[in-house]
PDB file of N, CA and C in Angstrom:
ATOM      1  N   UNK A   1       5.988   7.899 -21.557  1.00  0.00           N
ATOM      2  CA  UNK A   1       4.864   7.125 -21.080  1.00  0.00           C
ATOM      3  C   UNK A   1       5.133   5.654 -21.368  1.00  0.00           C
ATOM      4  N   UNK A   2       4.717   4.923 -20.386  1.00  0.00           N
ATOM      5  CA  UNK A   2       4.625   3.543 -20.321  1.00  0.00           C
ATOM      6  C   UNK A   2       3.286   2.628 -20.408  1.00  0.00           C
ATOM      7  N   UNK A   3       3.028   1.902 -21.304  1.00  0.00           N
ATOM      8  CA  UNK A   3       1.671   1.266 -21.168  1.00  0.00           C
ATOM      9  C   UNK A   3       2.003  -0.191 -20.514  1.00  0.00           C
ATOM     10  N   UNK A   4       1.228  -0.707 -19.310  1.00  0.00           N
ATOM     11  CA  UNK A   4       1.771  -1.295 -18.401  1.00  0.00           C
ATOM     12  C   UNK A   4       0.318  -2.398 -18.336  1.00  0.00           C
ATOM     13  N   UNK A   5       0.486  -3.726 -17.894  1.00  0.00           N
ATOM     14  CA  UNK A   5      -0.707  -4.569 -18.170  1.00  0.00           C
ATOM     15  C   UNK A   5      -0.946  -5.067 -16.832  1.00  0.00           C
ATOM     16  N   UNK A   6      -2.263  -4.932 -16.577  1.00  0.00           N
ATOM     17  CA  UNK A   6      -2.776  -5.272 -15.133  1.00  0.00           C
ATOM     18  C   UNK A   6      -2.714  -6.929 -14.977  1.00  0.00           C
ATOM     19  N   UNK A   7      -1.930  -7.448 -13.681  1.00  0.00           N
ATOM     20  CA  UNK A   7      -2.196  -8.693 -13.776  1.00  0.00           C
ATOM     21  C   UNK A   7      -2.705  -9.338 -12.574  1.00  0.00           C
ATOM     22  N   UNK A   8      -3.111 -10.352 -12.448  1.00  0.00           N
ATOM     23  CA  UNK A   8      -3.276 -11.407 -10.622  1.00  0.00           C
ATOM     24  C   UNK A   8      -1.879 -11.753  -9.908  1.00  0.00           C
ATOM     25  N   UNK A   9      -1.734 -11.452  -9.217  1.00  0.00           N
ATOM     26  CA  UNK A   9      -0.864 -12.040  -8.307  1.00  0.00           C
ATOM     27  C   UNK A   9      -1.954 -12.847  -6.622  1.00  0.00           C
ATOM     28  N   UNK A  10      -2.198 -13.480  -6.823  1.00  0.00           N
ATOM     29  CA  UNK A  10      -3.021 -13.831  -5.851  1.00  0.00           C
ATOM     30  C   UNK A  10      -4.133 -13.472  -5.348  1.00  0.00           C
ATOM     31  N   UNK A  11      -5.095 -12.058  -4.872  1.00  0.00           N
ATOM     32  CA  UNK A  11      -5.945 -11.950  -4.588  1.00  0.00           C
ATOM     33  C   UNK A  11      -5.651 -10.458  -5.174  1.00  0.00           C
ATOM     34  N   UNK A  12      -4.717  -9.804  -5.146  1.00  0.00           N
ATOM     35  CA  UNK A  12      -4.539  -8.461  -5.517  1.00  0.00           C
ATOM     36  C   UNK A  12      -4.539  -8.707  -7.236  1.00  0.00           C
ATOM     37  N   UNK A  13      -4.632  -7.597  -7.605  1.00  0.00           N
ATOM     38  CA  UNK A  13      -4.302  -6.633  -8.954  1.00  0.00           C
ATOM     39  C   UNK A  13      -3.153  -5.789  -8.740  1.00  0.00           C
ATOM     40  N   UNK A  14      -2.336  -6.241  -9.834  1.00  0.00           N
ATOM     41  CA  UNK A  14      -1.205  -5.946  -9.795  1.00  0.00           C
ATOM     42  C   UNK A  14      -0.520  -5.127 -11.282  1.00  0.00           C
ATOM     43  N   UNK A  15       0.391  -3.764 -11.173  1.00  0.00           N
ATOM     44  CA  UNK A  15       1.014  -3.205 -11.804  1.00  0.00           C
ATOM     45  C   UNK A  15       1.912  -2.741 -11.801  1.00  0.00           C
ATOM     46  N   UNK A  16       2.786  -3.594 -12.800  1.00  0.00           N
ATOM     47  CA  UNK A  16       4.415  -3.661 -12.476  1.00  0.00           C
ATOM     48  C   UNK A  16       5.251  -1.876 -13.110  1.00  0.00           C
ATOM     49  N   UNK A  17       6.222  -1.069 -12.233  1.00  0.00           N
ATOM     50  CA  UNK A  17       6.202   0.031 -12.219  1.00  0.00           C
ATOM     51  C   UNK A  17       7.686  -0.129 -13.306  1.00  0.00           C
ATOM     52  N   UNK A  18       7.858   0.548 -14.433  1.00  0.00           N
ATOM     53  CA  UNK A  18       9.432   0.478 -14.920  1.00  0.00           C
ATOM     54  C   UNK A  18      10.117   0.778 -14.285  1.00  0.00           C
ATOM     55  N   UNK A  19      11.396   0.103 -14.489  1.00  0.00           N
ATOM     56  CA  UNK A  19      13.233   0.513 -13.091  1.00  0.00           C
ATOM     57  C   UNK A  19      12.710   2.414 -13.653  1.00  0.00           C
ATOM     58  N   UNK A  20      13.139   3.107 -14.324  1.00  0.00           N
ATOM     59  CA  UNK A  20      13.253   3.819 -14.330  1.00  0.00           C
ATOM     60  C   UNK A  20      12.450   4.744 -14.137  1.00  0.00           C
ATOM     61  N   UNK A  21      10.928   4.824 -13.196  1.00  0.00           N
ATOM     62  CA  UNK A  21      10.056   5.407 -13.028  1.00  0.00           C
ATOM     63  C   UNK A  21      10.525   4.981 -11.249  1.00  0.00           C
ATOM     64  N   UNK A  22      10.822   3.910 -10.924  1.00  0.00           N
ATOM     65  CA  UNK A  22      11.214   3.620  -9.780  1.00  0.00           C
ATOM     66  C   UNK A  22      12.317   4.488  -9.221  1.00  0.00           C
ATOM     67  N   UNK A  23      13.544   4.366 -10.212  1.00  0.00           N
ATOM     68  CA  UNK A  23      14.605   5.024  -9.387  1.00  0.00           C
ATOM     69  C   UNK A  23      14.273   7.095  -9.709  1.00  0.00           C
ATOM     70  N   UNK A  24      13.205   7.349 -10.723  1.00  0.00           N
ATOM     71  CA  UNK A  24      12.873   8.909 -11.124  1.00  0.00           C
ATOM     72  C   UNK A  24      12.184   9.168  -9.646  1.00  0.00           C
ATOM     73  N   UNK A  25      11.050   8.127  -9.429  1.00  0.00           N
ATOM     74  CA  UNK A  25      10.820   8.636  -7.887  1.00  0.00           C
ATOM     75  C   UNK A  25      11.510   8.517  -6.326  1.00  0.00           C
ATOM     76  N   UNK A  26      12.617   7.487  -6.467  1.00  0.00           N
ATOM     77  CA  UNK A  26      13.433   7.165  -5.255  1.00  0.00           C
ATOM     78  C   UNK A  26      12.677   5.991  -4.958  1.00  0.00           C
ATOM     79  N   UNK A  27      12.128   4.951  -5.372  1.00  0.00           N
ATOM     80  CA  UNK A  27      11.055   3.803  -5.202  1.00  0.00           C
ATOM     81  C   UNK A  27      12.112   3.130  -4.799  1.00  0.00           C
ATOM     82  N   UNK A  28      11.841   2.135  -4.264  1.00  0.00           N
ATOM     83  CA  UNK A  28      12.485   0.083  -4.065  1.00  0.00           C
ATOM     84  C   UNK A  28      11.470  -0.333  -3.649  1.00  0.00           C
ATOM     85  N   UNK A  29      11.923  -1.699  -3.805  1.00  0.00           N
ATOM     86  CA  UNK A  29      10.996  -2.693  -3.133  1.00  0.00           C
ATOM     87  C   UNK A  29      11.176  -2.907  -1.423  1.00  0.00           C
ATOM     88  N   UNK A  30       9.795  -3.128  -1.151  1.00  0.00           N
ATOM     89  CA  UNK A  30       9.563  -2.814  -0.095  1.00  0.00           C
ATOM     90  C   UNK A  30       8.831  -1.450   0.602  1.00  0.00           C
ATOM     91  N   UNK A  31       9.529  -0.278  -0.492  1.00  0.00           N
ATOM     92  CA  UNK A  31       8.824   1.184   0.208  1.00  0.00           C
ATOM     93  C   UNK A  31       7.621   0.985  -0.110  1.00  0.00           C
ATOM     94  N   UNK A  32       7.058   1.919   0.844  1.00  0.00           N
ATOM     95  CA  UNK A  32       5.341   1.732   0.939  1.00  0.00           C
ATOM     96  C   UNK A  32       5.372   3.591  -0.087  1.00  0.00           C
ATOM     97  N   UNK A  33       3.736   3.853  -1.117  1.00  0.00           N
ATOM     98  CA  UNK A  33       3.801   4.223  -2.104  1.00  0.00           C
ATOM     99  C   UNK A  33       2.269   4.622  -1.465  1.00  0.00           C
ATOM    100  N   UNK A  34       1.848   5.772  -1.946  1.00  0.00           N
ATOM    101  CA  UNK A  34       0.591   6.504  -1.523  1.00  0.00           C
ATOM    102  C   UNK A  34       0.029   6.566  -3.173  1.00  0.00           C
ATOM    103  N   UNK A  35      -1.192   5.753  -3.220  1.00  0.00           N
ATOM    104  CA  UNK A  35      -1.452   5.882  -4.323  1.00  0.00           C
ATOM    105  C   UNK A  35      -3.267   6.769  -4.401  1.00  0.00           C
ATOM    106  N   UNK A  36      -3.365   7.683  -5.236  1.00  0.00           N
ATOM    107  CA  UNK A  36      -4.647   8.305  -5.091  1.00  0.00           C
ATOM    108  C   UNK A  36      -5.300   8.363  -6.061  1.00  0.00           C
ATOM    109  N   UNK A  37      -6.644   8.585  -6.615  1.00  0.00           N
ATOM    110  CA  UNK A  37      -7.339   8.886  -7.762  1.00  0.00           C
ATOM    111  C   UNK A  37      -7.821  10.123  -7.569  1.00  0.00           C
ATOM    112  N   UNK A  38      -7.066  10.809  -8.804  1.00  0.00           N
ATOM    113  CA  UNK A  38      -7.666  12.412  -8.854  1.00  0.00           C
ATOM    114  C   UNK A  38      -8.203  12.782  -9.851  1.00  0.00           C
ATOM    115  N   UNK A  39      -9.032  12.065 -10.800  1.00  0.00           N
ATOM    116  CA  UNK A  39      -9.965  11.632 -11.508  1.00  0.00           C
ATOM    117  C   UNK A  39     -10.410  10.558 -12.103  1.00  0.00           C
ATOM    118  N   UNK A  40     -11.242  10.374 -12.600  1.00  0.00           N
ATOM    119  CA  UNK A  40     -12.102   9.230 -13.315  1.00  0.00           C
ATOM    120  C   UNK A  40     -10.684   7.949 -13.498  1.00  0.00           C
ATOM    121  N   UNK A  41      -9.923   8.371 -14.734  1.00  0.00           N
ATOM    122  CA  UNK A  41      -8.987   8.398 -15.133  1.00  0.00           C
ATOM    123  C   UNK A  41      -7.305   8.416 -14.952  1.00  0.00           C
ATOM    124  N   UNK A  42      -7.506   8.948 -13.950  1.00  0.00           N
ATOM    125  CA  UNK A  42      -6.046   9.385 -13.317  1.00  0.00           C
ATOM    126  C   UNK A  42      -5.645   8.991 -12.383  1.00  0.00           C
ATOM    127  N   UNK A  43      -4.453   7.893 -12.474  1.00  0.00           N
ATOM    128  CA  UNK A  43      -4.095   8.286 -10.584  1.00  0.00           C
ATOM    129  C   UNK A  43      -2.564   8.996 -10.588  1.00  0.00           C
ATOM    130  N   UNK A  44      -2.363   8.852  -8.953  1.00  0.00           N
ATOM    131  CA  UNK A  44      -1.121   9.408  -8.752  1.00  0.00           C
ATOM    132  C   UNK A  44      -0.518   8.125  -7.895  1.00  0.00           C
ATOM    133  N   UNK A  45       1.028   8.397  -8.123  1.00  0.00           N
ATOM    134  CA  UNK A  45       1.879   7.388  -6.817  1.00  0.00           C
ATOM    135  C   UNK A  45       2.636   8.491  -6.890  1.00  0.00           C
ATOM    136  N   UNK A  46       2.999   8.107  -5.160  1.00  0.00           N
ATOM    137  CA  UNK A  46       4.193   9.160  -4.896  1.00  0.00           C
ATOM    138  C   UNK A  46       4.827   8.212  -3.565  1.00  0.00           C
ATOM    139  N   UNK A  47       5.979   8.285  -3.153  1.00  0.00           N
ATOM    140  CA  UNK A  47       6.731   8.021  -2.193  1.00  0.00           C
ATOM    141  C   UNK A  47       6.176   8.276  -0.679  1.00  0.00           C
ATOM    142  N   UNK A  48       5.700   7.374   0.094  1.00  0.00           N
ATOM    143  CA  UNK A  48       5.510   7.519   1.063  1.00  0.00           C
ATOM    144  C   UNK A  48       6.109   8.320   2.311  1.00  0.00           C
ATOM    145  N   UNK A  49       5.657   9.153   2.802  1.00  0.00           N
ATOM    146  CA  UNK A  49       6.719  10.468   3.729  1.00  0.00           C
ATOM    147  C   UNK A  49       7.409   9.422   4.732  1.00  0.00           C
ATOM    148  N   UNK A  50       6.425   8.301   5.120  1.00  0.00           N
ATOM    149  CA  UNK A  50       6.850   7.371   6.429  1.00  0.00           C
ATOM    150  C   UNK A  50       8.318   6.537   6.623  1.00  0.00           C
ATOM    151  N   UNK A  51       8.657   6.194   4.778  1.00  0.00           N
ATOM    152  CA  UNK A  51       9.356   4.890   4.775  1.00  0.00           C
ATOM    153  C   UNK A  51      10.451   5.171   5.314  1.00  0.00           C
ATOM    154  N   UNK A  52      10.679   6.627   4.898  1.00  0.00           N
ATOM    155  CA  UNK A  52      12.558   5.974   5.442  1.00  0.00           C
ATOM    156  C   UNK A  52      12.127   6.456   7.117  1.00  0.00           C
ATOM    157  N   UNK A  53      11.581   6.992   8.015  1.00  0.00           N
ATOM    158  CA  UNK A  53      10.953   6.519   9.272  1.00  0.00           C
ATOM    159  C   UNK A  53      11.442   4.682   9.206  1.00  0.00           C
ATOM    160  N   UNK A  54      10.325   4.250   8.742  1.00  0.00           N
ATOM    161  CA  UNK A  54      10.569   2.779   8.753  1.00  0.00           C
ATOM    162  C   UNK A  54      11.587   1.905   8.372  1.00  0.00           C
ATOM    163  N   UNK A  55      12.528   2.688   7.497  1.00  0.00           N
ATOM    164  CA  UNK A  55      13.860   1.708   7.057  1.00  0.00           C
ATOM    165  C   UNK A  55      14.665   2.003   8.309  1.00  0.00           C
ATOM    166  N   UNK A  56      14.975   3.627   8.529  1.00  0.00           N
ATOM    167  CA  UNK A  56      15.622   4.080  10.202  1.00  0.00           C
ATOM    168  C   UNK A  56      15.134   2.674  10.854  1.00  0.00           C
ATOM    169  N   UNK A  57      13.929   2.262  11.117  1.00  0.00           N
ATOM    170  CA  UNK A  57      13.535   1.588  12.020  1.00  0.00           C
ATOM    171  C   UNK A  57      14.381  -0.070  11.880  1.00  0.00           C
ATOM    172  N   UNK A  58      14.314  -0.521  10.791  1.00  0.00           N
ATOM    173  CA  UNK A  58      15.024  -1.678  10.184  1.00  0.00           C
ATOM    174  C   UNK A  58      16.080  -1.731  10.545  1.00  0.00           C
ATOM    175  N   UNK A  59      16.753  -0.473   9.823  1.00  0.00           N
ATOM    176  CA  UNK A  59      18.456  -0.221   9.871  1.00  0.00           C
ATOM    177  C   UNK A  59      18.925  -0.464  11.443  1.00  0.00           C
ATOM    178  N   UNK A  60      17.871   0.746  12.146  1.00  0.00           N
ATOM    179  CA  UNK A  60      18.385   0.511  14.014  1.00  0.00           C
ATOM    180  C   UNK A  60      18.267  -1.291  14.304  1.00  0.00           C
ATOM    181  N   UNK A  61      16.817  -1.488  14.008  1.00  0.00           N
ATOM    182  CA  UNK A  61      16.898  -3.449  14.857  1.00  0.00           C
ATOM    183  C   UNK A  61      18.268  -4.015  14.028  1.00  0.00           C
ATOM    184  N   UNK A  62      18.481  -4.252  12.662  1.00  0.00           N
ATOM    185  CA  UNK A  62      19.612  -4.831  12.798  1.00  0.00           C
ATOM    186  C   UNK A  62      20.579  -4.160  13.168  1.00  0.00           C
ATOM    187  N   UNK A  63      20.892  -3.464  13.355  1.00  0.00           N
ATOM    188  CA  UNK A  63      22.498  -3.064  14.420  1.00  0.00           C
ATOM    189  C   UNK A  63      22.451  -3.216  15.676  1.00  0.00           C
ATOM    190  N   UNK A  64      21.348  -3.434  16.442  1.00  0.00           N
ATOM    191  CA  UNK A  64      21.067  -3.144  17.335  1.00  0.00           C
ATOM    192  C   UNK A  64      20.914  -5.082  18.031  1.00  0.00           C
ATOM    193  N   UNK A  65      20.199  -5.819  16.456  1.00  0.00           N
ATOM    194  CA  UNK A  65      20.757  -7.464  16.831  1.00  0.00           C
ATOM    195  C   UNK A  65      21.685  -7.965  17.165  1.00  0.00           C
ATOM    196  N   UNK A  66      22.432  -7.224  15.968  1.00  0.00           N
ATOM    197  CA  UNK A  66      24.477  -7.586  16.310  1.00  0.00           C
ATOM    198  C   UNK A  66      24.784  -6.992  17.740  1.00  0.00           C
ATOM    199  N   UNK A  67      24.276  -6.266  17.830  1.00  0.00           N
ATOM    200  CA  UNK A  67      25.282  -5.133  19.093  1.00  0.00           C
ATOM    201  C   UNK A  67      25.053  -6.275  20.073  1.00  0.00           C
ATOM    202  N   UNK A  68      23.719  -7.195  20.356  1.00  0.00           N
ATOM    203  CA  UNK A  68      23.212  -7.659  21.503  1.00  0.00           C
ATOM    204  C   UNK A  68      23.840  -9.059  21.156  1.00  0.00           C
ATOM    205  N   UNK A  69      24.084  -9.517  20.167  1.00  0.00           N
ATOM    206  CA  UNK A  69      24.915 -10.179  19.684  1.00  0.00           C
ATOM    207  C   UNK A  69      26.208 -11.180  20.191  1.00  0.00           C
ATOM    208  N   UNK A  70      26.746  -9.537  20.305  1.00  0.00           N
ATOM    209  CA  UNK A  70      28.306  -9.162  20.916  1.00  0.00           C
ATOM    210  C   UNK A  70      28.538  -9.428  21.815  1.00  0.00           C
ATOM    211  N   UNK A  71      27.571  -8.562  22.592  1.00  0.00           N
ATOM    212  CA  UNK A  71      27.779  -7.998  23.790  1.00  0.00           C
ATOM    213  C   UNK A  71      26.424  -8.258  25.096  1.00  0.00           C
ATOM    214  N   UNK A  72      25.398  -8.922  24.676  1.00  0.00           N
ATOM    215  CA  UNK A  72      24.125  -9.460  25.313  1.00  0.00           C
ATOM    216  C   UNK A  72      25.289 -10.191  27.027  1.00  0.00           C
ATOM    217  N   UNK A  73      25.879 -10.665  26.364  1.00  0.00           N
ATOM    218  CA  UNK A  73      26.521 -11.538  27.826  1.00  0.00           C
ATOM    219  C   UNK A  73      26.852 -10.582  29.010  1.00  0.00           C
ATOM    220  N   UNK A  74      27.553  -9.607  28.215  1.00  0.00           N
ATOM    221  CA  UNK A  74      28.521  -8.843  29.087  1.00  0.00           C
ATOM    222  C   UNK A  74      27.171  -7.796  29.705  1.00  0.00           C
ATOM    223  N   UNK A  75      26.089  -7.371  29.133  1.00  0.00           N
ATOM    224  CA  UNK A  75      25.182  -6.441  29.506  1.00  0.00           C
ATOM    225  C   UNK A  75      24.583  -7.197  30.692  1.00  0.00           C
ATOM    226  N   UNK A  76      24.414  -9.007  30.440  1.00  0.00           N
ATOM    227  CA  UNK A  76      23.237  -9.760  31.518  1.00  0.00           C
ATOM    228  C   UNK A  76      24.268  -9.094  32.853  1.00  0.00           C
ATOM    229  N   UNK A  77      25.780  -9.644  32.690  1.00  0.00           N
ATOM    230  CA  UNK A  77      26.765  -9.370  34.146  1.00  0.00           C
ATOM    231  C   UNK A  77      26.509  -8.071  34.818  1.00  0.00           C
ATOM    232  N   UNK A  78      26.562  -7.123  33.974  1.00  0.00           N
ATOM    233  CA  UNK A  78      26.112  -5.805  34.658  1.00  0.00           C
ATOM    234  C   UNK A  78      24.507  -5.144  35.489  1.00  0.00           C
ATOM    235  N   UNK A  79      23.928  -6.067  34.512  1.00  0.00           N
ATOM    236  CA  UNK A  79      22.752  -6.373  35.332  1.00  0.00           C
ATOM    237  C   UNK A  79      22.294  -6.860  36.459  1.00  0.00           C
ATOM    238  N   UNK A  80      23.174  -7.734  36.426  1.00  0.00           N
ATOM    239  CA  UNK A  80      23.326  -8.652  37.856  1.00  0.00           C
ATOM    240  C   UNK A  80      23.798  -8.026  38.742  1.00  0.00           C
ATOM    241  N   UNK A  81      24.633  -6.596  38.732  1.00  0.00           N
ATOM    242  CA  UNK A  81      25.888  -6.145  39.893  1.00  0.00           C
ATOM    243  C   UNK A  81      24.857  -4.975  40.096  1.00  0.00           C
TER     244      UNK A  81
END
């Protein structure tokens, strides 16, 4: 167990998670985190089912920048014919 101190970061309330509770659940920054109260007392975080959906999504636009990158010229010519 970790005792962890609530702080401001701008308009939110904020609680910083230890590396090693991060990498026990597969966390980084950036993944989105489902957080619930299942009592008074208690919550839960768990790994969002969506993210890697959404990193796929990341990962494809940048390869998919470069590719057009490359090759955007040669795709307009074929377009044209």
């Amino acid at each position: 167990m970790s005792i962890q101190t609530i702080f401001q970061a701008g308009n939110s309330k904020v609680i910083s998670i230890p590396p090693q509770i991060l990498t026990d659940l597969n966390i980084s920054i950036g993944d989105k985190v489902e957080v619930e109260k299942i009592s008074n007392d208690t919550l839960t975080i768990k790994k969002h089912s969506a993210t890697k959906i959404t990193k796929a999504k990341r990962d494809f636009q940048k390869w998919l920048d470069v590719f057009m990158d490359e090759n955007g010229d040669a795709l307009d010519e074929l377009a044209k014919r």
